[in-house]
PDB file of N, CA and C in Angstrom:
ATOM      1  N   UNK A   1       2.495  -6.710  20.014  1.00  0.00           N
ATOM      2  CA  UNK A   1       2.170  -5.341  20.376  1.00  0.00           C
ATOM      3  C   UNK A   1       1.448  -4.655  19.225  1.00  0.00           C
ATOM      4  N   UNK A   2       0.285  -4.212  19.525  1.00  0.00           N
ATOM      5  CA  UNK A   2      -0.683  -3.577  18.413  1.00  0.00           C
ATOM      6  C   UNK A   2      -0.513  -2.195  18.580  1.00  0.00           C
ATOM      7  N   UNK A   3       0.467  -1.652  19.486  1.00  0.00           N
ATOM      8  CA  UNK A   3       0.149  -0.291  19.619  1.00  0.00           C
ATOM      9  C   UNK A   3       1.690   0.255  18.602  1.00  0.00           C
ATOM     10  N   UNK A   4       2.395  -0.393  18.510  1.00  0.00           N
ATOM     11  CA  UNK A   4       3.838  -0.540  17.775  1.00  0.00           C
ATOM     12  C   UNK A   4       3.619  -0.430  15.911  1.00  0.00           C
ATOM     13  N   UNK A   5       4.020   0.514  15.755  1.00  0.00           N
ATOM     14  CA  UNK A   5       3.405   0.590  14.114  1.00  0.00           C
ATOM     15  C   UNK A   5       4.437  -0.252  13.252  1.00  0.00           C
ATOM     16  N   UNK A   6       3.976  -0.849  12.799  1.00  0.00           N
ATOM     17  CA  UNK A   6       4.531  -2.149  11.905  1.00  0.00           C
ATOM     18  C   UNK A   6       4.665  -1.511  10.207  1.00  0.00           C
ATOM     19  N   UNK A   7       5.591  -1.920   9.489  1.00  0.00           N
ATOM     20  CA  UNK A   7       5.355  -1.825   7.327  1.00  0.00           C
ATOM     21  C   UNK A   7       4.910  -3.206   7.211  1.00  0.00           C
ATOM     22  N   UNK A   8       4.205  -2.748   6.323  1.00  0.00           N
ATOM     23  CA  UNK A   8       2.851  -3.959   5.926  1.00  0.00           C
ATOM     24  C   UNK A   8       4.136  -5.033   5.078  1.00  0.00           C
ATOM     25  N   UNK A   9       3.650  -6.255   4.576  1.00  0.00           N
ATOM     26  CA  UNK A   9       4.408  -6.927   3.834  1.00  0.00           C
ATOM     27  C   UNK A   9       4.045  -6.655   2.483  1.00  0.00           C
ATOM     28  N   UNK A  10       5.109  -6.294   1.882  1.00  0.00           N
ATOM     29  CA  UNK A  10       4.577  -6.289   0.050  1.00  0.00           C
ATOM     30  C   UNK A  10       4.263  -7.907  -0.423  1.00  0.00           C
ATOM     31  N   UNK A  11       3.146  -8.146  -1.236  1.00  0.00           N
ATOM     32  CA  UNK A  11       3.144  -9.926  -1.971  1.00  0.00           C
ATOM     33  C   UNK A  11       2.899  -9.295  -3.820  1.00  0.00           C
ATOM     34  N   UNK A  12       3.283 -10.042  -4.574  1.00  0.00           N
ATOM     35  CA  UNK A  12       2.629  -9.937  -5.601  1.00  0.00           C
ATOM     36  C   UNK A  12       2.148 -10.936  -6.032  1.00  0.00           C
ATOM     37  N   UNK A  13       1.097 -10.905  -6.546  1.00  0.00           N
ATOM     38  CA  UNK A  13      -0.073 -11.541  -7.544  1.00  0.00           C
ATOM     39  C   UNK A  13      -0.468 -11.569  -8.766  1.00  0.00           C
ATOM     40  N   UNK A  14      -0.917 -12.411  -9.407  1.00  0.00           N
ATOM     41  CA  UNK A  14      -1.438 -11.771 -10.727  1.00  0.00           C
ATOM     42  C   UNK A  14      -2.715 -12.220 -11.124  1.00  0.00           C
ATOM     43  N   UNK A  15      -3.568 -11.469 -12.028  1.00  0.00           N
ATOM     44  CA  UNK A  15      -4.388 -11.783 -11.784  1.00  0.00           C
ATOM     45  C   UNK A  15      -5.415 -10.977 -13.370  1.00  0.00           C
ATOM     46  N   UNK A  16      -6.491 -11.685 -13.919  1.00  0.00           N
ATOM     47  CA  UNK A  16      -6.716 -11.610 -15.447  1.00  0.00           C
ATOM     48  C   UNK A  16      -7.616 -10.281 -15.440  1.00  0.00           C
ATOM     49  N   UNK A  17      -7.027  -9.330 -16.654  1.00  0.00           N
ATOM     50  CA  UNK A  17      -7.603  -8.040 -16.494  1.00  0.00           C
ATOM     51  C   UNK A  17      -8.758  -8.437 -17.973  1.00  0.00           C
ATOM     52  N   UNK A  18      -9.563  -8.179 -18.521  1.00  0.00           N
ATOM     53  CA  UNK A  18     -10.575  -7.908 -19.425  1.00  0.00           C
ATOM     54  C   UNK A  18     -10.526  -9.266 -19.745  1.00  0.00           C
ATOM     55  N   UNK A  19     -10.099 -10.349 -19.098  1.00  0.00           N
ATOM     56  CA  UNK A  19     -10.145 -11.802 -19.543  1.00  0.00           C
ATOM     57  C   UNK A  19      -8.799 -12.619 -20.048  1.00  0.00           C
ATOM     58  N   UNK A  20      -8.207 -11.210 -20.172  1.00  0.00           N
ATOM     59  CA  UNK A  20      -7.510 -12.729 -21.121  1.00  0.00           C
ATOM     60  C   UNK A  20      -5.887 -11.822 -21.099  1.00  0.00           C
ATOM     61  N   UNK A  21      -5.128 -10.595 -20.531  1.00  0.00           N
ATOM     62  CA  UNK A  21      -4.464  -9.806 -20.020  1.00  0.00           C
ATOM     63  C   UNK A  21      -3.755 -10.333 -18.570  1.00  0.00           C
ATOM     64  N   UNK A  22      -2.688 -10.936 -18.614  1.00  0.00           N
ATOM     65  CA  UNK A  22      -2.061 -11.003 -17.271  1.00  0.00           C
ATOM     66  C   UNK A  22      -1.379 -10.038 -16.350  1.00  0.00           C
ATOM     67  N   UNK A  23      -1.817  -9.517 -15.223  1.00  0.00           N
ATOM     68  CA  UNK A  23      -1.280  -8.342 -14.922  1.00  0.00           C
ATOM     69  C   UNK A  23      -0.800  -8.659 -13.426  1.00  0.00           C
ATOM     70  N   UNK A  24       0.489  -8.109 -12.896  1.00  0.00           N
ATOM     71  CA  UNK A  24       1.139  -8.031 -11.948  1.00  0.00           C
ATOM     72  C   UNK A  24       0.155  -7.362 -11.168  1.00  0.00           C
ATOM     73  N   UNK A  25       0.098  -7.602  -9.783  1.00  0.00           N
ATOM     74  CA  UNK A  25       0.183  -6.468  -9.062  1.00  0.00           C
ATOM     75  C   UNK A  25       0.647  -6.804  -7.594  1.00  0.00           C
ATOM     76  N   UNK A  26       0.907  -5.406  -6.497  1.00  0.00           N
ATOM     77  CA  UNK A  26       1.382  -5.662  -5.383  1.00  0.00           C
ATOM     78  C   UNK A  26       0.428  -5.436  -4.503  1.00  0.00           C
ATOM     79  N   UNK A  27       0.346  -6.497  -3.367  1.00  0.00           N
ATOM     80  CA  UNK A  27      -1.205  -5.884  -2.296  1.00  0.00           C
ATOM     81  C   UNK A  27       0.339  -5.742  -1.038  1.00  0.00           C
ATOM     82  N   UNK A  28      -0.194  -4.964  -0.121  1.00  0.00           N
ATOM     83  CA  UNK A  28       0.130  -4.791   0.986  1.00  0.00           C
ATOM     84  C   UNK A  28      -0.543  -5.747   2.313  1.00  0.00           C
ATOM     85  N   UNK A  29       0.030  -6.396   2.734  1.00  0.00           N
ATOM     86  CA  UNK A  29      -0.789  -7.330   3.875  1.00  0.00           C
ATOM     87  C   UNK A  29      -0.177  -6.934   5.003  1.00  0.00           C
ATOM     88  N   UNK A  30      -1.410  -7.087   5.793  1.00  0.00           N
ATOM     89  CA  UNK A  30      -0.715  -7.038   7.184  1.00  0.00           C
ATOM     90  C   UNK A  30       0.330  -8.007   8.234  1.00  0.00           C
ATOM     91  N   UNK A  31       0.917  -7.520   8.815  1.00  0.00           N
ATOM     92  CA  UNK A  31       2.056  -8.568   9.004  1.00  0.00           C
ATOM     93  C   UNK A  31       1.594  -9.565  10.533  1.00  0.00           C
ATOM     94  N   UNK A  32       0.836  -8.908  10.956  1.00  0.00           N
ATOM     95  CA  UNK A  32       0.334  -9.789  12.218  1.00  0.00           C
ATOM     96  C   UNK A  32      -0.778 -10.695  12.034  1.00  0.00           C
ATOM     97  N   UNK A  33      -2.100 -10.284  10.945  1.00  0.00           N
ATOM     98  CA  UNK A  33      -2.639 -11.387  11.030  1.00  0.00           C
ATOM     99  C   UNK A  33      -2.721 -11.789   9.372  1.00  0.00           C
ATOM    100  N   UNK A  34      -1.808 -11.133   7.855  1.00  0.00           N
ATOM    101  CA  UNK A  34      -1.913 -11.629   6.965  1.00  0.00           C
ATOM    102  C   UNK A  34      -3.491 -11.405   5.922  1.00  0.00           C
ATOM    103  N   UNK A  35      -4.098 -10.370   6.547  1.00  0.00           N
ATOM    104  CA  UNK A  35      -5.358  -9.452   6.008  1.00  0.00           C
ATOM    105  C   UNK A  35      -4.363  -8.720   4.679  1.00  0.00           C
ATOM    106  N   UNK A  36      -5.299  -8.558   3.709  1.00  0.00           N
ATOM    107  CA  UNK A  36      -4.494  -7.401   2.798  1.00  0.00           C
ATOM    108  C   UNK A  36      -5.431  -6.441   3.118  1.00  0.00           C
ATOM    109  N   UNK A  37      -4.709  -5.381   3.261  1.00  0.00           N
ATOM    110  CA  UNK A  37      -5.189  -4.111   3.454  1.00  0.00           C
ATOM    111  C   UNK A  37      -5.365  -3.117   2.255  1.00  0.00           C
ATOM    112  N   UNK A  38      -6.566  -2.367   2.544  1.00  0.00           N
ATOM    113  CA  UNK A  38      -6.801  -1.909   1.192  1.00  0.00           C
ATOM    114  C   UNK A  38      -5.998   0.249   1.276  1.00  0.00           C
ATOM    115  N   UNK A  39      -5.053  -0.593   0.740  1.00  0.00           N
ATOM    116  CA  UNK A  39      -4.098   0.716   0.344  1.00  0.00           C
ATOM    117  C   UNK A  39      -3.296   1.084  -0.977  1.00  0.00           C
ATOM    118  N   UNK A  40      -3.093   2.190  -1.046  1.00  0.00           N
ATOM    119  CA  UNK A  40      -2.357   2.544  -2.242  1.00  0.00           C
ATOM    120  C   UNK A  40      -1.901   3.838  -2.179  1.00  0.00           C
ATOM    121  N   UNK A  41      -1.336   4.763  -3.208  1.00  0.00           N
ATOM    122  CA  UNK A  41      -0.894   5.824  -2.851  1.00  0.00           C
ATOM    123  C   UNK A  41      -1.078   7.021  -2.376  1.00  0.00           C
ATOM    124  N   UNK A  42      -3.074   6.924  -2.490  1.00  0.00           N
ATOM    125  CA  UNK A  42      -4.064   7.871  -2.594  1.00  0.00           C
ATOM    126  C   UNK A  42      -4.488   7.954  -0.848  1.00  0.00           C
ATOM    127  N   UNK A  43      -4.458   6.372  -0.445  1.00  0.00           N
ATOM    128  CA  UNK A  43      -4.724   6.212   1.059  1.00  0.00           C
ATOM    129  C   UNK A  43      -4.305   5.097   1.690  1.00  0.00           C
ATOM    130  N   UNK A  44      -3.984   5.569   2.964  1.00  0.00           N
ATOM    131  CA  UNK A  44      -2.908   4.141   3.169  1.00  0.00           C
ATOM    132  C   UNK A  44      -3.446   4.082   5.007  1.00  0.00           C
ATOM    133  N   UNK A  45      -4.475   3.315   5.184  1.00  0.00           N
ATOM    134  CA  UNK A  45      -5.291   3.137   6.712  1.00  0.00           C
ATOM    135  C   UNK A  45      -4.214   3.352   7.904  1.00  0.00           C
ATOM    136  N   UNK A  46      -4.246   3.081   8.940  1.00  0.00           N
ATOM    137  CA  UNK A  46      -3.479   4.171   9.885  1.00  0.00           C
ATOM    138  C   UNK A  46      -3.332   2.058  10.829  1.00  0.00           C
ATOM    139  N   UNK A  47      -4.684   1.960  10.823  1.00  0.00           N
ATOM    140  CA  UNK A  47      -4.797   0.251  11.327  1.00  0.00           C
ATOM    141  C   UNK A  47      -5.300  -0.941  10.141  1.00  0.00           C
ATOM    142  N   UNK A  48      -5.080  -2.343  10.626  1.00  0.00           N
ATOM    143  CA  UNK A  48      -5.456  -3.021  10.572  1.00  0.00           C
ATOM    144  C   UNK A  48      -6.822  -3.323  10.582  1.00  0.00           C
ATOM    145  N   UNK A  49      -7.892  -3.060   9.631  1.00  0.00           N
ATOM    146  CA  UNK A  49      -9.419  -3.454   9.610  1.00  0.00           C
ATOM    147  C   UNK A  49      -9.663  -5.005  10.316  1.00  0.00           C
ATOM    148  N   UNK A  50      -8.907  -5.903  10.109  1.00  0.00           N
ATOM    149  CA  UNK A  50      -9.052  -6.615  10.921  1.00  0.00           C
ATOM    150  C   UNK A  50      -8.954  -7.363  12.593  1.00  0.00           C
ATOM    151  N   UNK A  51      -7.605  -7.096  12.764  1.00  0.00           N
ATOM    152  CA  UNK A  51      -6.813  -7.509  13.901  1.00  0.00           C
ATOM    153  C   UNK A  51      -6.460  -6.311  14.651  1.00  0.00           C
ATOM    154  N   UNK A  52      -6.681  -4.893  13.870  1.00  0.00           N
ATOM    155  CA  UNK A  52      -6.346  -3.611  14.691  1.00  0.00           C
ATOM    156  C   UNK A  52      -4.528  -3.183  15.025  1.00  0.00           C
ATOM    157  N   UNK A  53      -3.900  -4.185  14.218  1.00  0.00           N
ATOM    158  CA  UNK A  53      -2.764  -3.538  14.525  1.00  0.00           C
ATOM    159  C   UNK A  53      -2.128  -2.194  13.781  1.00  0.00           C
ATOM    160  N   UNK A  54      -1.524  -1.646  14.471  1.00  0.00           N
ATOM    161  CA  UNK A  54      -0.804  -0.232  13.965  1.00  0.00           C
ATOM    162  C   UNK A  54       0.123  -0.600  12.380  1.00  0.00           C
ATOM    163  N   UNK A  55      -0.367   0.167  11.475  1.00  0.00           N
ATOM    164  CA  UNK A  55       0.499   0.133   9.868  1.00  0.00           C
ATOM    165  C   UNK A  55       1.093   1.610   9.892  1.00  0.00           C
ATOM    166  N   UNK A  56       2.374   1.743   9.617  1.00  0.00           N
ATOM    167  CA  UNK A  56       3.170   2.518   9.094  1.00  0.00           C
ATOM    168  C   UNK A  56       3.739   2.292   7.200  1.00  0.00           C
ATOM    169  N   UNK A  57       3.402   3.442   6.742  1.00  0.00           N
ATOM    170  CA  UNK A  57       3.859   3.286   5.276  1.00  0.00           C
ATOM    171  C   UNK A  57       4.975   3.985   4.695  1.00  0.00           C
ATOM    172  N   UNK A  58       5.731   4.257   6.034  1.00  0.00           N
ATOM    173  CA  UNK A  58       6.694   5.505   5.456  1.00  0.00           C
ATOM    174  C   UNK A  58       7.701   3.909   4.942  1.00  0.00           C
ATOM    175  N   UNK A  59       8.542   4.840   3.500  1.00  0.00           N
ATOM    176  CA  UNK A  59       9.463   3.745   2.941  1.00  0.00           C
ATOM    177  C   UNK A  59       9.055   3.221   1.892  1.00  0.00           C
ATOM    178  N   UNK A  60       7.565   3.144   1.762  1.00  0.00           N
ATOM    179  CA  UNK A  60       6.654   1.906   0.836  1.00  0.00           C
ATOM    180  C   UNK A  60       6.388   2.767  -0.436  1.00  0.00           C
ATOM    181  N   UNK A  61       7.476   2.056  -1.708  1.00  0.00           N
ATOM    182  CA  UNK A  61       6.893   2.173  -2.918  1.00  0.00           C
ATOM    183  C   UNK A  61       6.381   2.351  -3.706  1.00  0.00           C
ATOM    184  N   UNK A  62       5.398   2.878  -3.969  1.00  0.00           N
ATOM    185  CA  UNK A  62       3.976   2.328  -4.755  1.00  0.00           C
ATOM    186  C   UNK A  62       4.020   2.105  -5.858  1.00  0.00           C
ATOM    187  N   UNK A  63       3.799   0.922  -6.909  1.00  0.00           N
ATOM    188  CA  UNK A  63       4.337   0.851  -8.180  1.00  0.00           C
ATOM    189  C   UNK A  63       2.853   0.688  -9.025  1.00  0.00           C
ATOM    190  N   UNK A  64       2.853   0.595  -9.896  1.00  0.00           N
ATOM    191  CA  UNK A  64       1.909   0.633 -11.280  1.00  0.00           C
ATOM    192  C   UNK A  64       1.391  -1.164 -11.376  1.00  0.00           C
ATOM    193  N   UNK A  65       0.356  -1.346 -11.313  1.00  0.00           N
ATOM    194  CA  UNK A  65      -0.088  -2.748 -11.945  1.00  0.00           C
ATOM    195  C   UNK A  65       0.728  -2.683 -13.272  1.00  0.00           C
ATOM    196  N   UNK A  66       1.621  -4.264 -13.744  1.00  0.00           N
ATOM    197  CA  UNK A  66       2.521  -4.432 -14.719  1.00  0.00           C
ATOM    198  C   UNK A  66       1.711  -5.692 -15.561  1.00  0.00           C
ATOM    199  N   UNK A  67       1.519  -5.329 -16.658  1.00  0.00           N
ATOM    200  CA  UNK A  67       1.551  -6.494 -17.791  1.00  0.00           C
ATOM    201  C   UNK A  67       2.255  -6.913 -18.258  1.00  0.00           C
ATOM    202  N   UNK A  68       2.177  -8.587 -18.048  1.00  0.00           N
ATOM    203  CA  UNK A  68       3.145  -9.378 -18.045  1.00  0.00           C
ATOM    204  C   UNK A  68       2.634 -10.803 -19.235  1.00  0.00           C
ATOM    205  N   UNK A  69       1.760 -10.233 -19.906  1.00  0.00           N
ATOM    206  CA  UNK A  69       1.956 -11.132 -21.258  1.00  0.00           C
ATOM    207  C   UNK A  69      -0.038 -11.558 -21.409  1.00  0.00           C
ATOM    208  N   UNK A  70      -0.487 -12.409 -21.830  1.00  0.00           N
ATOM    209  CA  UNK A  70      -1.651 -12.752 -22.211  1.00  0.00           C
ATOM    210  C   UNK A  70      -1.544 -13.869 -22.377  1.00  0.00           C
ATOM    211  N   UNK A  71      -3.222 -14.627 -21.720  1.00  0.00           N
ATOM    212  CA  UNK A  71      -3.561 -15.673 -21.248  1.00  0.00           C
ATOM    213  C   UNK A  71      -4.197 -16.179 -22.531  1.00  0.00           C
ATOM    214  N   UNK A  72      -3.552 -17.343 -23.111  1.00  0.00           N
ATOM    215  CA  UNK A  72      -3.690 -18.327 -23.874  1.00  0.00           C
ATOM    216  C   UNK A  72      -4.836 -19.167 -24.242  1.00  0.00           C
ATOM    217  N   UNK A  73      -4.937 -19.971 -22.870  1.00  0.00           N
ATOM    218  CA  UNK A  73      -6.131 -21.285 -22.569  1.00  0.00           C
ATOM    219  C   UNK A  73      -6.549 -20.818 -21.123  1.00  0.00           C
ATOM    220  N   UNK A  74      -7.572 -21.710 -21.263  1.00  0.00           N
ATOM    221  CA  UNK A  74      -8.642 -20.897 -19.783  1.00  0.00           C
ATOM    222  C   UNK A  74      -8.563 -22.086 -19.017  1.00  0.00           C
ATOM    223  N   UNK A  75      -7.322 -22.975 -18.790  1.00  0.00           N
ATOM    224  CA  UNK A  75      -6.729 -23.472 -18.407  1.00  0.00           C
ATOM    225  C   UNK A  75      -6.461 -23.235 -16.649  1.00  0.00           C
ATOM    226  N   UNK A  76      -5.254 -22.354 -16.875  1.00  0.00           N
ATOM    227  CA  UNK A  76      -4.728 -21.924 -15.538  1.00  0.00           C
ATOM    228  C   UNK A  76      -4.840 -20.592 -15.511  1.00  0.00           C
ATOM    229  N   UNK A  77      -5.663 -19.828 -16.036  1.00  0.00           N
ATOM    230  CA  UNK A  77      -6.316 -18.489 -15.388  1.00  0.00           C
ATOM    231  C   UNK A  77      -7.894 -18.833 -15.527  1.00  0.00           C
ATOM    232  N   UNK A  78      -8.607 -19.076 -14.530  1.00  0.00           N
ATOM    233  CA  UNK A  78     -10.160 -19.256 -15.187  1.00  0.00           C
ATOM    234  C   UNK A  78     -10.348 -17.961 -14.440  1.00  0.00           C
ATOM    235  N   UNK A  79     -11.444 -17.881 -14.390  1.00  0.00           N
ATOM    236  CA  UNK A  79     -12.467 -16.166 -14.294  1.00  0.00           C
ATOM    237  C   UNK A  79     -13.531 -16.930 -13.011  1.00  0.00           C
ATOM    238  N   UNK A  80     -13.485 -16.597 -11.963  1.00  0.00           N
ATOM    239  CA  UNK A  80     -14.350 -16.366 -10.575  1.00  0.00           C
ATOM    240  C   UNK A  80     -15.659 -16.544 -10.943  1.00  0.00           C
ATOM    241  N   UNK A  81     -16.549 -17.541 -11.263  1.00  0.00           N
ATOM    242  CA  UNK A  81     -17.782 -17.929 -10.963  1.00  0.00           C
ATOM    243  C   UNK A  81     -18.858 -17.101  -9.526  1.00  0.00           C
ATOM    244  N   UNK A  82     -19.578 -16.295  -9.604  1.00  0.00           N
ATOM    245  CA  UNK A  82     -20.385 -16.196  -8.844  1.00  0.00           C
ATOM    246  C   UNK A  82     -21.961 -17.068  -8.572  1.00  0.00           C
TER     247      UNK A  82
END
């Protein structure tokens, strides 16, 4: 049911800030088709950009991107090639 407003799933990730900075953060995904939705405390979409289902955010958190230490060898964080 897409018309049924759903709370998104919290995931966290991490992911390299100025290169070499490991930083937490939480995306919100959608729970029907697994899209992350682009929200935060400032704006939080009403649907699903993808699949169109109904998001509700009442309840939802919003926490601070967390640093969680610095990347060593370019090993197991490399940097996204375009």
């Amino acid at each position: 049911m897409k018309n049924r407003a759903k709370k998104p799933i919290l995931k966290k990730r991490k992911y390299l800030k100025y290169g070499f900075v490991i930083m937490e953060h939480e995306d919100c995904v959608c729970p029907r088709c697994g899209d992350i939705l682009n929200a935060g405390p400032d704006y939080q979409p009403r649907y699903c950009s993808r699949c169109g289902q109904r998001i509700t955010f009442t309840g939802v958190q919003w926490t601070e991107d967390k640093q969680t230490g610095f990347a060593e060898g370019r090993d197991f964080y490399e940097p996204v090639k375009n």
